[in-house]
N, C-alpha and C. Protein backbone atom coordinates (compact mmCIF):
# COMPACT_ATOMS: atom_id res chain seq x y z
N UNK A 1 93.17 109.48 103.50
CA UNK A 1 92.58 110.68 104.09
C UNK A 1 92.97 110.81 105.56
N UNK A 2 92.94 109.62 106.39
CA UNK A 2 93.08 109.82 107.80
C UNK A 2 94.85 109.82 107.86
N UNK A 3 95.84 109.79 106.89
CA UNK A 3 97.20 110.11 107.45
C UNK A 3 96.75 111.21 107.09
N UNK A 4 96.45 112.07 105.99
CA UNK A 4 96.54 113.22 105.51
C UNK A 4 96.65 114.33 106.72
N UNK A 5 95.04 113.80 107.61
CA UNK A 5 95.12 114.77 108.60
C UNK A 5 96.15 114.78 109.45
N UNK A 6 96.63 113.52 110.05
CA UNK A 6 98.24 113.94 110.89
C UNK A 6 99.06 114.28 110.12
N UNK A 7 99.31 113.89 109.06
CA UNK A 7 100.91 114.78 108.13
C UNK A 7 100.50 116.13 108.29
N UNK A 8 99.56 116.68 107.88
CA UNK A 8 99.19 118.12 108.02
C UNK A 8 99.09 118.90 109.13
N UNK A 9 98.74 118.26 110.40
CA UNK A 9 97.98 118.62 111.27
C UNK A 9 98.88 119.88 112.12
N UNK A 10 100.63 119.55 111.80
CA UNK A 10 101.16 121.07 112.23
C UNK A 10 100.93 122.29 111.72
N UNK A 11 101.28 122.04 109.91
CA UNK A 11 101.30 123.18 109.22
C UNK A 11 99.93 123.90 109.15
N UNK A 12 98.94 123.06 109.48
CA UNK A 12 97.72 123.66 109.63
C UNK A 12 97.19 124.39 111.09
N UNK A 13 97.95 124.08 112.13
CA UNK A 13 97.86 124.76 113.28
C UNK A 13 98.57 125.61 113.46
N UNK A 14 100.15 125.78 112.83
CA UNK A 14 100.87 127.16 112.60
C UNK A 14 100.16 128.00 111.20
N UNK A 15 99.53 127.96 110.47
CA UNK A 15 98.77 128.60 110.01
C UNK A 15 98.23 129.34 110.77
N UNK A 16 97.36 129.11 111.63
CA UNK A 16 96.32 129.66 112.54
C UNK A 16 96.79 130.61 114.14
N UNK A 17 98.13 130.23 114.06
CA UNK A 17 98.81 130.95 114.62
C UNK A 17 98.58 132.53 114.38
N UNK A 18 98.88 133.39 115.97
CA UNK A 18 98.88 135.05 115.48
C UNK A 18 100.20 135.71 115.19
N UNK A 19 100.35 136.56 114.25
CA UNK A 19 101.54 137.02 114.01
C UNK A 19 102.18 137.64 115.32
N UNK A 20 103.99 137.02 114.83
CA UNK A 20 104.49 137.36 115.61
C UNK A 20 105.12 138.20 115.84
N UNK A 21 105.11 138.99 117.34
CA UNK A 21 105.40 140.39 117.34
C UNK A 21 106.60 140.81 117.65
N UNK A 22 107.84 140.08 117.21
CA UNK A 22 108.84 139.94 117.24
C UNK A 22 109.95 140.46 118.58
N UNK A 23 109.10 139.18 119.24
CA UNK A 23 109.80 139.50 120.71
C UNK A 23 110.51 138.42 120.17
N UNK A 24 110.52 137.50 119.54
CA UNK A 24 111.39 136.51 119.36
C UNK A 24 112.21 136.28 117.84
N UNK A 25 112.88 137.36 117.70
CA UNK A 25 113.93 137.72 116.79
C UNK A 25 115.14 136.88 116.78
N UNK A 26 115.69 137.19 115.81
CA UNK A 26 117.42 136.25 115.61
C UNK A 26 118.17 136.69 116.64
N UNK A 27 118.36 137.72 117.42
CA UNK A 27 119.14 137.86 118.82
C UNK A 27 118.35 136.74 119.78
N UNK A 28 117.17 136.91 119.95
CA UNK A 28 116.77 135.96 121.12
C UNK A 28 116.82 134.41 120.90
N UNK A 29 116.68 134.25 119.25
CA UNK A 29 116.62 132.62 118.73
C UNK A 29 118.19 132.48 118.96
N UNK A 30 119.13 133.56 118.60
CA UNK A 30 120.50 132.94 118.42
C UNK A 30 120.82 132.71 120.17
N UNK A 31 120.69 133.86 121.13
CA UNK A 31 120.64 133.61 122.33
C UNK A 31 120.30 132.42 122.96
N UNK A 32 119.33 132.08 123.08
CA UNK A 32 118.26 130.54 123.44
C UNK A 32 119.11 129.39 122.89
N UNK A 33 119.65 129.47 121.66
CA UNK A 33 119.75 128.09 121.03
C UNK A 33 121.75 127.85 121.87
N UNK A 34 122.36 129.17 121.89
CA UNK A 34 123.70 129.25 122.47
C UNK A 34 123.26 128.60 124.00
N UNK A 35 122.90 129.00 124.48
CA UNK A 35 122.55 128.79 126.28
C UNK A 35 122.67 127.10 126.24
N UNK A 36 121.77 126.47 125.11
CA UNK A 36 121.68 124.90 124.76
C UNK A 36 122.94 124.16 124.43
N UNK A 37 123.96 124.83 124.07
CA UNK A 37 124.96 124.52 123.76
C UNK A 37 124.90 124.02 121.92
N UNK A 38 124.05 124.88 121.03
CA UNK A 38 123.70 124.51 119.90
C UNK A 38 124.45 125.86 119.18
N UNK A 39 125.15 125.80 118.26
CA UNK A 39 125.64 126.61 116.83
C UNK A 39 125.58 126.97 115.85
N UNK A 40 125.56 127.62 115.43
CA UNK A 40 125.44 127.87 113.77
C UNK A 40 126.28 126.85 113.04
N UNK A 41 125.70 126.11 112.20
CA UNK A 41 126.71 124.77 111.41
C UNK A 41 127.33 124.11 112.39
N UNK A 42 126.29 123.81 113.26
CA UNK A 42 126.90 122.79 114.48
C UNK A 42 125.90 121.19 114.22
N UNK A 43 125.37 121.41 113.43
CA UNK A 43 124.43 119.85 113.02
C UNK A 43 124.76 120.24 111.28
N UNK A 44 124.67 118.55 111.18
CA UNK A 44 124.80 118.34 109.74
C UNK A 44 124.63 116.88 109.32
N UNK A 45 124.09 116.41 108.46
CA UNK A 45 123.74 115.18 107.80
C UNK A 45 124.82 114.53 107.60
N UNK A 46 124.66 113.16 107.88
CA UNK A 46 125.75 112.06 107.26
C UNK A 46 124.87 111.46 105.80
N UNK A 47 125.52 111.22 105.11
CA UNK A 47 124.92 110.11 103.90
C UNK A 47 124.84 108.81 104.98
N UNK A 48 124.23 108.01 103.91
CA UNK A 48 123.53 106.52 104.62
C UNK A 48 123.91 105.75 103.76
N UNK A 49 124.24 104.71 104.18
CA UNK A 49 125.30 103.34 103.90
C UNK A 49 124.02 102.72 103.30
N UNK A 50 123.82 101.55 102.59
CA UNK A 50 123.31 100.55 101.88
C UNK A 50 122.61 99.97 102.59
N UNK A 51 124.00 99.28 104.03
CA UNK A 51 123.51 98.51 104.88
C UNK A 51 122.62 99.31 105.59
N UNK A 52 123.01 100.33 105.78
CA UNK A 52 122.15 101.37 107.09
C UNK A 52 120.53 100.63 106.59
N UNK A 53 120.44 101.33 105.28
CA UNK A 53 119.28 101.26 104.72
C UNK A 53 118.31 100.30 105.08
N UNK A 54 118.96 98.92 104.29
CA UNK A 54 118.62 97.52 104.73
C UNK A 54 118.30 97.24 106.57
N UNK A 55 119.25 97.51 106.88
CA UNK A 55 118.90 97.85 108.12
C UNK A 55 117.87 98.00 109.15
N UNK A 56 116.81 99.35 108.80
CA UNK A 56 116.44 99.99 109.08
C UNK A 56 114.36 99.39 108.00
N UNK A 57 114.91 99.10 107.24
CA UNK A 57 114.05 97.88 106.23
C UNK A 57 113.65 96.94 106.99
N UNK A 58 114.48 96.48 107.01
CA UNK A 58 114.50 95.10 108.00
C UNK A 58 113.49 94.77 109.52
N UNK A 59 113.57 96.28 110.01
CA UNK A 59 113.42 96.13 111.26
C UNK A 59 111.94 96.84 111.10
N UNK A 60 110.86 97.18 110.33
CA UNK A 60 110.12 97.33 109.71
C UNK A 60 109.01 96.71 110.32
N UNK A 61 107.80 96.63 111.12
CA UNK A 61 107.12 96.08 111.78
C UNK A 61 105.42 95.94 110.97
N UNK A 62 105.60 94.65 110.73
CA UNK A 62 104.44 94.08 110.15
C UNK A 62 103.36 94.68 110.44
N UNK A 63 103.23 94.82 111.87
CA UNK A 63 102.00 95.27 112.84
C UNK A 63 101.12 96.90 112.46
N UNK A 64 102.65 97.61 112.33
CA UNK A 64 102.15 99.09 111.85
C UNK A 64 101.09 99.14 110.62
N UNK A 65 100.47 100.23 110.88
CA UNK A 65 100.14 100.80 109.60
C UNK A 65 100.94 101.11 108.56
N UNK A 66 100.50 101.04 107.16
CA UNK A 66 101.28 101.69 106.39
C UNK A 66 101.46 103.18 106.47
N UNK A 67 102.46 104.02 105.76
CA UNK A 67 102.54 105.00 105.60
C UNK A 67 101.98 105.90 104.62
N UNK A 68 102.05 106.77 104.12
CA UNK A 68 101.61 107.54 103.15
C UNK A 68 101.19 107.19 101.92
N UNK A 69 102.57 106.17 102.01
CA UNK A 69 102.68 105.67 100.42
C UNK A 69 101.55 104.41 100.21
N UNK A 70 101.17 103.76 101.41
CA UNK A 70 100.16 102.98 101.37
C UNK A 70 100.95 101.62 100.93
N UNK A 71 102.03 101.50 101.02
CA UNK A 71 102.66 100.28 100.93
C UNK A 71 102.83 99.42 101.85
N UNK A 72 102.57 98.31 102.16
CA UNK A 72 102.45 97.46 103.48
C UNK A 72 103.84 96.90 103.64
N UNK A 73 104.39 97.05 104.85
CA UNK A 73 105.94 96.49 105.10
C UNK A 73 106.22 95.50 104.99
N UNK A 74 105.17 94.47 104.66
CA UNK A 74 105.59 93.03 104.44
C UNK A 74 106.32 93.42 102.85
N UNK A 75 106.05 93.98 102.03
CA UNK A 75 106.05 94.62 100.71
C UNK A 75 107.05 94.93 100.61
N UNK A 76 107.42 95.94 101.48
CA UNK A 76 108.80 96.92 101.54
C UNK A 76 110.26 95.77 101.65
N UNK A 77 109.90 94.74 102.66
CA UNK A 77 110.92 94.22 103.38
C UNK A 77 110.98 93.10 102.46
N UNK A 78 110.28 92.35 101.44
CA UNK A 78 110.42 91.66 100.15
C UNK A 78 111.03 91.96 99.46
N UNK A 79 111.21 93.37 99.13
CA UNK A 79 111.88 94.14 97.84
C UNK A 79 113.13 94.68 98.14
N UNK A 80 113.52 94.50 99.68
CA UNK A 80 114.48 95.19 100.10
C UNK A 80 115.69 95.46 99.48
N UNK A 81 116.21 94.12 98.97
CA UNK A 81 117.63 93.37 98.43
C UNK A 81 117.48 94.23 97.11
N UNK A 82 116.63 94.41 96.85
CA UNK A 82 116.40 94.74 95.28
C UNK A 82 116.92 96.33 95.50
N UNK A 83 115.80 97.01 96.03
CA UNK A 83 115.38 98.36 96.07
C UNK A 83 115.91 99.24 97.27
N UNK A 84 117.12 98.31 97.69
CA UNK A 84 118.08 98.81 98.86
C UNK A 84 118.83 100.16 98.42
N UNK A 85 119.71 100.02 97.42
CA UNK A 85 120.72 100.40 96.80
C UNK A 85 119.99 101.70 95.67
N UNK A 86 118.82 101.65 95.33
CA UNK A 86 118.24 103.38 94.66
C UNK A 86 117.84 103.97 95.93
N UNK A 87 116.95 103.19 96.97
CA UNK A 87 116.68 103.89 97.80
C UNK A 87 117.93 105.02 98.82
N UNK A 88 118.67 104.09 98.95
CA UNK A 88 119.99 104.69 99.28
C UNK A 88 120.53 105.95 98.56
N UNK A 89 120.77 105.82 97.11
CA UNK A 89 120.81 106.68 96.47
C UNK A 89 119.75 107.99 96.34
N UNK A 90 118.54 107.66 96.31
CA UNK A 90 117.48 108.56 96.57
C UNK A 90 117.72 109.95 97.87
N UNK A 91 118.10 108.74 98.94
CA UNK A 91 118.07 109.14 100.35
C UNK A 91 119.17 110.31 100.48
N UNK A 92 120.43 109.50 99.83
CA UNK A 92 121.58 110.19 100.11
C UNK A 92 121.33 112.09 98.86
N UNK A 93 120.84 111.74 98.08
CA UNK A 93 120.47 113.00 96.81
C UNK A 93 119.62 113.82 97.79
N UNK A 94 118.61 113.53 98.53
CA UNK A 94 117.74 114.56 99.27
C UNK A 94 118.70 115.35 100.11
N UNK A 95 119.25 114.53 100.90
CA UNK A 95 120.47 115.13 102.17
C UNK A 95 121.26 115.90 101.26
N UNK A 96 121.90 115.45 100.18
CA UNK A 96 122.97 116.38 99.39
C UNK A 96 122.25 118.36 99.16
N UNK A 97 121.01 117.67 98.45
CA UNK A 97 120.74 118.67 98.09
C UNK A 97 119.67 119.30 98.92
N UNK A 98 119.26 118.76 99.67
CA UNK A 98 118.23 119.48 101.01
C UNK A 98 116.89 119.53 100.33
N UNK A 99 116.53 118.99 99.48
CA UNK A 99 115.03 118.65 99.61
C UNK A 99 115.04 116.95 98.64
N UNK A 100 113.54 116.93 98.89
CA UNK A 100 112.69 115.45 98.54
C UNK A 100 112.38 115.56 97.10
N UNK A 101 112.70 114.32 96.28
CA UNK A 101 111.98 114.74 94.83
C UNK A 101 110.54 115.02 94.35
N UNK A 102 110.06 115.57 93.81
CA UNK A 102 108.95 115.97 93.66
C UNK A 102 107.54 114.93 93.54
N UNK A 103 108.56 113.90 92.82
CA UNK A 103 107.86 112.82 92.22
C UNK A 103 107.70 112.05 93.53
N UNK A 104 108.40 112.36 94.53
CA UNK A 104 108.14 111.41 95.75
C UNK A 104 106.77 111.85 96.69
N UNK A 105 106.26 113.37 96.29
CA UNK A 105 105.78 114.12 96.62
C UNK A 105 104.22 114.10 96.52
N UNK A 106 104.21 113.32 95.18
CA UNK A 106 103.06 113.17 94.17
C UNK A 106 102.09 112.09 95.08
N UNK A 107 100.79 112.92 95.41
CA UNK A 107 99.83 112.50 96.51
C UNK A 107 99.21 111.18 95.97
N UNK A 108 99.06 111.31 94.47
CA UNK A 108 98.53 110.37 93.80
C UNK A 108 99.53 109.18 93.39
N UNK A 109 100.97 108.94 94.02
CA UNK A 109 101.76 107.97 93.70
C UNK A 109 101.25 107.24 94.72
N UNK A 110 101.30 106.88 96.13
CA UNK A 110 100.68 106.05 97.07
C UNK A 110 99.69 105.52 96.10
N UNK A 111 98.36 106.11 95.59
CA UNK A 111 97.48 105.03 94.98
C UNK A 111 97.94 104.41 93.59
N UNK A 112 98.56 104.74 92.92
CA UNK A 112 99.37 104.42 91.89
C UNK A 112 100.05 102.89 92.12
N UNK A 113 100.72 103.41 93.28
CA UNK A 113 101.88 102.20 93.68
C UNK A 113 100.44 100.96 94.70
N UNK A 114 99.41 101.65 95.40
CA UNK A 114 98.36 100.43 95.64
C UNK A 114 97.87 99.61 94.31
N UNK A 115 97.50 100.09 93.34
CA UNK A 115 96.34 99.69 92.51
C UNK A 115 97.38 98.70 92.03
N UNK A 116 98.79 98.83 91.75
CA UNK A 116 99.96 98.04 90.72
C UNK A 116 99.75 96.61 91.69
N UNK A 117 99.82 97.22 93.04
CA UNK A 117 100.48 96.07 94.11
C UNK A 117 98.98 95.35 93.90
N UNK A 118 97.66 95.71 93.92
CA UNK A 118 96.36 94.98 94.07
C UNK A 118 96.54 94.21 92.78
N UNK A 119 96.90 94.90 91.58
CA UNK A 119 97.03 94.14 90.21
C UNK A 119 97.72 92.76 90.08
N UNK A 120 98.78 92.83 90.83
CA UNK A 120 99.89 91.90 91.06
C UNK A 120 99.53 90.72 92.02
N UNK A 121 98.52 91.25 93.22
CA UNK A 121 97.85 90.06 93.78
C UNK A 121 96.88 89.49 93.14
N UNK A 122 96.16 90.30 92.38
CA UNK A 122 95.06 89.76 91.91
C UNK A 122 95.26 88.86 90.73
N UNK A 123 96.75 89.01 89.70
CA UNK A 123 97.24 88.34 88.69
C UNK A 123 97.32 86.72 89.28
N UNK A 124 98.64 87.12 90.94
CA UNK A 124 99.21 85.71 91.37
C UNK A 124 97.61 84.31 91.70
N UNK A 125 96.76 85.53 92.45
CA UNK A 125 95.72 84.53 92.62
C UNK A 125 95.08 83.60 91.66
N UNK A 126 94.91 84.92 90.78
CA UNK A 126 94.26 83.88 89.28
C UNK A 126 95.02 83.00 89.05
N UNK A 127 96.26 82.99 88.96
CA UNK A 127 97.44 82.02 88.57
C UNK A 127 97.25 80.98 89.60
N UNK A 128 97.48 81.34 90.81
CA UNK A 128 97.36 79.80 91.51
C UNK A 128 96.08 78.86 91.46
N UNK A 129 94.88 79.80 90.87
CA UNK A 129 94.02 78.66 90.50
C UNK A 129 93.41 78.28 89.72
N UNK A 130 94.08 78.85 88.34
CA UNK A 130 94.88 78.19 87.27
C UNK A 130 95.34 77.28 87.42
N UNK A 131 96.47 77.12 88.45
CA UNK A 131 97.35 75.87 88.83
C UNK A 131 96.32 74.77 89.48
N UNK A 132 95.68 75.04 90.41
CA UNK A 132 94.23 74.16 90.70
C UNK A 132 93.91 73.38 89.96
N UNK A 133 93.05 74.66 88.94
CA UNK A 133 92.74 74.17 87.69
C UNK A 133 92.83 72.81 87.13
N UNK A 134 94.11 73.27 86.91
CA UNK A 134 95.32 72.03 86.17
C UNK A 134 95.73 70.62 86.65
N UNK A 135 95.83 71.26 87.79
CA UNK A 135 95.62 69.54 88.89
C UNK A 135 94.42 69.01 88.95
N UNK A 136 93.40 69.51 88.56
CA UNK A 136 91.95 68.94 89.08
C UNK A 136 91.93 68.35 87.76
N UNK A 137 92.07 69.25 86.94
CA UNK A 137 92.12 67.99 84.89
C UNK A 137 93.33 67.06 85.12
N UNK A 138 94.50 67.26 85.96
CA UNK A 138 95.46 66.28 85.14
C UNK A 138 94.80 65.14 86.23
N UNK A 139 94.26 65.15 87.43
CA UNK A 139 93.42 63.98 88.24
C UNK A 139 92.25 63.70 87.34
N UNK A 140 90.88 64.18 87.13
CA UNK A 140 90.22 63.66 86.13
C UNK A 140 90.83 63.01 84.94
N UNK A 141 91.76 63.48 84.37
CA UNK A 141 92.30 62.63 83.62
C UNK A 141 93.38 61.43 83.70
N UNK A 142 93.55 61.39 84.77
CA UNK A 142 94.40 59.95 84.89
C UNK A 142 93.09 59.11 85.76
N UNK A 143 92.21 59.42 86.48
CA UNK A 143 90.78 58.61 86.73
C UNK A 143 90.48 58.11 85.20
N UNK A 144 89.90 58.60 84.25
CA UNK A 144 89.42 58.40 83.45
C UNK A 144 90.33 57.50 82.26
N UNK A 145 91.70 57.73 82.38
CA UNK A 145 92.34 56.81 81.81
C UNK A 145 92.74 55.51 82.57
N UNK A 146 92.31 55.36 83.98
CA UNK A 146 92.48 54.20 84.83
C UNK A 146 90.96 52.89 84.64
N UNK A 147 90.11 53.69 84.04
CA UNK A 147 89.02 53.54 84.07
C UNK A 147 88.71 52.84 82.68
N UNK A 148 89.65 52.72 81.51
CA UNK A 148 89.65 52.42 80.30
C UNK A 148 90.20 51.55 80.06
C-alpha cells in the first residue's frame, strides 16, 4: 500500500491538474525542446547485454527496501545466474516493442511471488529441524547403545 502511493503519486496529481489552454502546443513544445539541443528521433533505446543485467543485479543494495514486487534483493541477487538471461530477454522485448508485459503488471503478482518465497522459507526451516531432529535421535541413540 505505502509504494502504491509513490508509484501513483504523479498520475494522480496530473489528474488534478486544470486543462490546458493551449499556450503550450507542438510549436512551443517543438520550439523549447530545439533551443535544448533535443530532436525528433534524437533519443533511442539500446538493448541490454546479459552482463549489463547481472551487472546492475549485482550492485543491488541489501539495505533498500524492496520494490513493488516485494522481492527482497538478497533474493534477486541469489537467482541472478539463473534468471539473468529471461530477464534480459524480458527487458530487451519491452524496449523492442515499447511497452511492459501485462503479466508484469499484475498488482497481485508481488504477493503471489511473497507467499511462494514465505512457503519456501517456511519449507527450508522445517527441514533444518528435521535435521536437528535427526541428530538429537542419532545422539540418543548411540548414548543408549554405549550404555548396553
Amino acid at each position: 500500500m505505502f509504494n502504491c502511493c509513490y508509484t501513483t503519486v504523479a498520475s494522480t496529481l496530473v489528474s488534478k491538474l486544470p486543462v490546458s489552454l493551449g499556450v503550450y502546443g507542438k510549436q512551443f513544445v517543438d520550439f523549447f525542446y530545439s533551443m535544448k539541443g533535443v530532436f525528433k528521433n534524437s533519443f533511442s533505446f539500446a538493448l541490454v547485454s546479459e552482463s549489463t543485467v547481472l551487472k546492475y543485479i549485482n550492485h543491488l543494495s541489501h539495505s533498500k527496501a524492496t520494490g513493488l514486487d516485494g522481492i527482497p534483493a538478497r533474493f534477486v541477487k541469489d537467482g541472478a545466474a539463473v534468471n539473468a538471461g529471461t530477464l534480459t530477454h524480458i527487458i530487451n522485448l519491452s524496449l523492442i516493442q515499447g511497452r511492459v508485459p501485462d503479466d508484469l503488471k499484475w498488482p497481485g503478482l508481488s504477493l503471489y511471488i511473497r507467499k511462494v518465497i514465505k512457503l519456501m522459507l517456511v519449507t527450508i526451516a522445517l527441514f533444518l529441524y528435521f535435521l536437528l531432529f535427526l541428530k538429537y535421535l542419532k545422539e540418543l541413540f548411540m548414548t543408549k547403545l554405549k550404555s548396553i
